[in-house]
PDB file of N, CA and C in Angstrom:
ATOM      1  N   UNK A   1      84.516   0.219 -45.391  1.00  0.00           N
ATOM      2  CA  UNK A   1      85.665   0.030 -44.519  1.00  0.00           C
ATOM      3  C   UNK A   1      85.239   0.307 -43.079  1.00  0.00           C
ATOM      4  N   UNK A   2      85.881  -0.567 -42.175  1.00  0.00           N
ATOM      5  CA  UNK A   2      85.378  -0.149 -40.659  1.00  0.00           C
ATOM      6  C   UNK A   2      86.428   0.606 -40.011  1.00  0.00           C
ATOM      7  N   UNK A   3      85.413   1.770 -39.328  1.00  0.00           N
ATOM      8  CA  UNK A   3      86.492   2.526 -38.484  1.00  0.00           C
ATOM      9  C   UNK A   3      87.077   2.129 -37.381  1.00  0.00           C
ATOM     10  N   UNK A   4      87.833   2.743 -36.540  1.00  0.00           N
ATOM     11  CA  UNK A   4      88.862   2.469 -35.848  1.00  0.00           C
ATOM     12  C   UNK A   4      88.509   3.265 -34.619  1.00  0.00           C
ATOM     13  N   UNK A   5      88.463   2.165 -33.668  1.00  0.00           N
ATOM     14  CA  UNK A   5      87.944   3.094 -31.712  1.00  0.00           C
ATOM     15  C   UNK A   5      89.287   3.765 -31.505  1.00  0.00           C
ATOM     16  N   UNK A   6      88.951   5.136 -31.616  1.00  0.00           N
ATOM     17  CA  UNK A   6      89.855   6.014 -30.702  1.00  0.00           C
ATOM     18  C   UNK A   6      89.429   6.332 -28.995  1.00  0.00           C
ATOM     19  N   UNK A   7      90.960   6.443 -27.984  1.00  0.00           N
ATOM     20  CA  UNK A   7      90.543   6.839 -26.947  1.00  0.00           C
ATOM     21  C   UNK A   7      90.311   8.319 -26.895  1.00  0.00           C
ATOM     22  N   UNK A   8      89.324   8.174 -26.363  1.00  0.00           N
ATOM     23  CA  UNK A   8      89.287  10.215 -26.502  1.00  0.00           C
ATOM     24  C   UNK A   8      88.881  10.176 -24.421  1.00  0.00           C
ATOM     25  N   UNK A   9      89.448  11.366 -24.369  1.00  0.00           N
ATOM     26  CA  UNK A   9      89.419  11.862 -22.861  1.00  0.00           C
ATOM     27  C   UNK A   9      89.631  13.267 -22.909  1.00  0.00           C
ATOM     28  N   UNK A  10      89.058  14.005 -21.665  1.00  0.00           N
ATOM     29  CA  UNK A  10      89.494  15.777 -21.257  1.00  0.00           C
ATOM     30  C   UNK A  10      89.993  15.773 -20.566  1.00  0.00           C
ATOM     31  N   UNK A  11      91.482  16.066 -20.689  1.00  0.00           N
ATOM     32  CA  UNK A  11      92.732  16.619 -19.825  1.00  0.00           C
ATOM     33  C   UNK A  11      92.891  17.821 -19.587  1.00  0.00           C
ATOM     34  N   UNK A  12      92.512  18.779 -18.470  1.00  0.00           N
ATOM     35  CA  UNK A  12      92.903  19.981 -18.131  1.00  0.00           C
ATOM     36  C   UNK A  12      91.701  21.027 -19.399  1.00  0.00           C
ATOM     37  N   UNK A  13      91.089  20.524 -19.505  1.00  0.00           N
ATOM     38  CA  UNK A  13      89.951  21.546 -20.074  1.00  0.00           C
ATOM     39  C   UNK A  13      90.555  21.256 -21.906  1.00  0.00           C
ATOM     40  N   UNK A  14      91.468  20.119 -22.052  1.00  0.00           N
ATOM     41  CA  UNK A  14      91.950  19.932 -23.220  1.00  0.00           C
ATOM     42  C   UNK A  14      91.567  18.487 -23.956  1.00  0.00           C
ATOM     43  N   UNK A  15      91.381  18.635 -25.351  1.00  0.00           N
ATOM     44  CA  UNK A  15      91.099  17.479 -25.735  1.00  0.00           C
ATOM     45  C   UNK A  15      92.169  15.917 -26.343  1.00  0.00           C
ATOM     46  N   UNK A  16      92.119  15.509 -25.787  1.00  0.00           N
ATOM     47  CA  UNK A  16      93.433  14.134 -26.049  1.00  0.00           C
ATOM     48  C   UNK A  16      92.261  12.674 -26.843  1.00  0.00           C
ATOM     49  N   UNK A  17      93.341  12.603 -27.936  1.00  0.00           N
ATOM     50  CA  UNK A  17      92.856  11.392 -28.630  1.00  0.00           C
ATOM     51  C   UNK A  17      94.012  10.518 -28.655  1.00  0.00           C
ATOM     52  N   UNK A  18      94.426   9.354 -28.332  1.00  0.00           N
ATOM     53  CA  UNK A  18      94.738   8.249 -28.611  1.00  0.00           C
ATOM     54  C   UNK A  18      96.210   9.456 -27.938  1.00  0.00           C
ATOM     55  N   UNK A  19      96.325  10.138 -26.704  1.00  0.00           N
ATOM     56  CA  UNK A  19      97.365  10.490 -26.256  1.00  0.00           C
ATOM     57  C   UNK A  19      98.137  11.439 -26.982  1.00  0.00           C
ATOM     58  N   UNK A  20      97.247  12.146 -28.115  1.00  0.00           N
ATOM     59  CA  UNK A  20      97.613  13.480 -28.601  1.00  0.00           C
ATOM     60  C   UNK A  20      96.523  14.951 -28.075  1.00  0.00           C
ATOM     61  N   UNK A  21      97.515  15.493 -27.915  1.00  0.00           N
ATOM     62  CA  UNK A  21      96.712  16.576 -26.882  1.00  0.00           C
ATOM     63  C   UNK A  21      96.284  18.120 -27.823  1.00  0.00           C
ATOM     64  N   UNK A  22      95.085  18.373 -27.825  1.00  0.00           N
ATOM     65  CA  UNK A  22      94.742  19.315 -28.804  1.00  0.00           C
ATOM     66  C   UNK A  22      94.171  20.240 -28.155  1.00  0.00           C
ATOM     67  N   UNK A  23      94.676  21.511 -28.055  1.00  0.00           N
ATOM     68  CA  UNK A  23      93.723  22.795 -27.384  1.00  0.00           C
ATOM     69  C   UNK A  23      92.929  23.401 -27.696  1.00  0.00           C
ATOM     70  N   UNK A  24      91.362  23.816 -27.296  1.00  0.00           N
ATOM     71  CA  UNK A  24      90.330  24.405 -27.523  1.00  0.00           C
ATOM     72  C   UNK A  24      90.530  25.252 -29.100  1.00  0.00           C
ATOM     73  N   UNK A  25      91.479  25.728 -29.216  1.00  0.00           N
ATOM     74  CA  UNK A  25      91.487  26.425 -30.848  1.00  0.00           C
ATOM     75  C   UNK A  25      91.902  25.793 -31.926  1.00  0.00           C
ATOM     76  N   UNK A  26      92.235  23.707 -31.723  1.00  0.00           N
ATOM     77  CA  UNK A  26      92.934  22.835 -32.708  1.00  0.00           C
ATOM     78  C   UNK A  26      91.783  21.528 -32.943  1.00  0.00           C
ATOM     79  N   UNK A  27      90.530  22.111 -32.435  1.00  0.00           N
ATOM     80  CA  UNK A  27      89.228  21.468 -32.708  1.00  0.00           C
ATOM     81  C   UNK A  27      89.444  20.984 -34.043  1.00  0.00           C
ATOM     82  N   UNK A  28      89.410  21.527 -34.962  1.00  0.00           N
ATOM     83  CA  UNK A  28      89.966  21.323 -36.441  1.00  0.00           C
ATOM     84  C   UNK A  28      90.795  19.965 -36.725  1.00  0.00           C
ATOM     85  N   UNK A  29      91.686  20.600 -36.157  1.00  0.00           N
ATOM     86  CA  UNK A  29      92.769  19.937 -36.960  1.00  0.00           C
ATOM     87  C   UNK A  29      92.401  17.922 -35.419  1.00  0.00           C
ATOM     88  N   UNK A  30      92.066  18.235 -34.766  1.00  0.00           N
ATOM     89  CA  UNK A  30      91.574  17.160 -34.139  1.00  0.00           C
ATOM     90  C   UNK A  30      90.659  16.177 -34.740  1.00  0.00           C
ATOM     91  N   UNK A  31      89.515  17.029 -35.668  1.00  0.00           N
ATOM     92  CA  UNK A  31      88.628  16.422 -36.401  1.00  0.00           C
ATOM     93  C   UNK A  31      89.426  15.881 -37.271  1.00  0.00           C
ATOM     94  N   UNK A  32      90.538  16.618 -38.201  1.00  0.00           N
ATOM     95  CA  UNK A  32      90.801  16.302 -39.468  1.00  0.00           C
ATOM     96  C   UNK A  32      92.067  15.221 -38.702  1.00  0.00           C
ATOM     97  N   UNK A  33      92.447  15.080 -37.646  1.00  0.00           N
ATOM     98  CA  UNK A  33      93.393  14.112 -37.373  1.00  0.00           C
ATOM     99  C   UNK A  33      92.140  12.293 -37.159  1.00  0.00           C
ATOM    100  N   UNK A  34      90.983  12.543 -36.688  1.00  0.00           N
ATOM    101  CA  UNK A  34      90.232  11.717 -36.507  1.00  0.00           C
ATOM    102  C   UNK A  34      90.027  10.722 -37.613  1.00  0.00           C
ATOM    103  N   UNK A  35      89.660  11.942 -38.736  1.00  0.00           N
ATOM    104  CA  UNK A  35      89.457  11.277 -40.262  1.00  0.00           C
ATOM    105  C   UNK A  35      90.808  10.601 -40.729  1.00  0.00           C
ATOM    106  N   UNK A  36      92.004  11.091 -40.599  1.00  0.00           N
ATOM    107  CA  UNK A  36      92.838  10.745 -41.224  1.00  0.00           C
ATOM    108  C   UNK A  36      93.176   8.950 -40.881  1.00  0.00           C
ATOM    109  N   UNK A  37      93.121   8.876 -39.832  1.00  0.00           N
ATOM    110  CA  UNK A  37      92.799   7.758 -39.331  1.00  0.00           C
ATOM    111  C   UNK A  37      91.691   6.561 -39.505  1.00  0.00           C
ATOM    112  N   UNK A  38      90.717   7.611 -40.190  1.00  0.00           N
ATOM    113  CA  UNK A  38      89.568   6.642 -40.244  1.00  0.00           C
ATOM    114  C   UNK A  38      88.857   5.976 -38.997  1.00  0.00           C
ATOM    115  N   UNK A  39      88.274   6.881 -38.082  1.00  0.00           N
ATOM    116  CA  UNK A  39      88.277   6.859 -36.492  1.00  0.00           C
ATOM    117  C   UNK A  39      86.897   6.230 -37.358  1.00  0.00           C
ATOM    118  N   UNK A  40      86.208   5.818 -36.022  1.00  0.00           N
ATOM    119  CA  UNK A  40      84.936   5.099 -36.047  1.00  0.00           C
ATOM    120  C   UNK A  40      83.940   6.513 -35.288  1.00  0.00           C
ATOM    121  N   UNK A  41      82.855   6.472 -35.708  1.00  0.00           N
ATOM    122  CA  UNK A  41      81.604   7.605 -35.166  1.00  0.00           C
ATOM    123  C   UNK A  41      81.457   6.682 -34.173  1.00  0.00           C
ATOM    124  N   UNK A  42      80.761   7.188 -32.930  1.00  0.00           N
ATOM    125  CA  UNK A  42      80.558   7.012 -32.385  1.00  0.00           C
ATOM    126  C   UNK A  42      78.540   7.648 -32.556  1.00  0.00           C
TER     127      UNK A  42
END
């Protein structure tokens, strides 16, 4: 199956994917939001 381009950017020392905003201690759950999606590696 092919993954899926997420936008990823650093907002304010914070990490935002596809305009969800995750703070330095939701690294986790950022990864596990990536997979859920089936994001593409880069």
């Amino acid at each position: 199956m092919v993954g899926r381009d997420v936008y990823l950017r650093v907002v304010d020392n914070k990490l935002e994917i596809d305009g969800i905003i995750f703070e330095h201690s939701e690294l986790r759950e950022a990864k596990e939001y990536m997979q859920s999606i089936n994001a593409q590696e880069a």
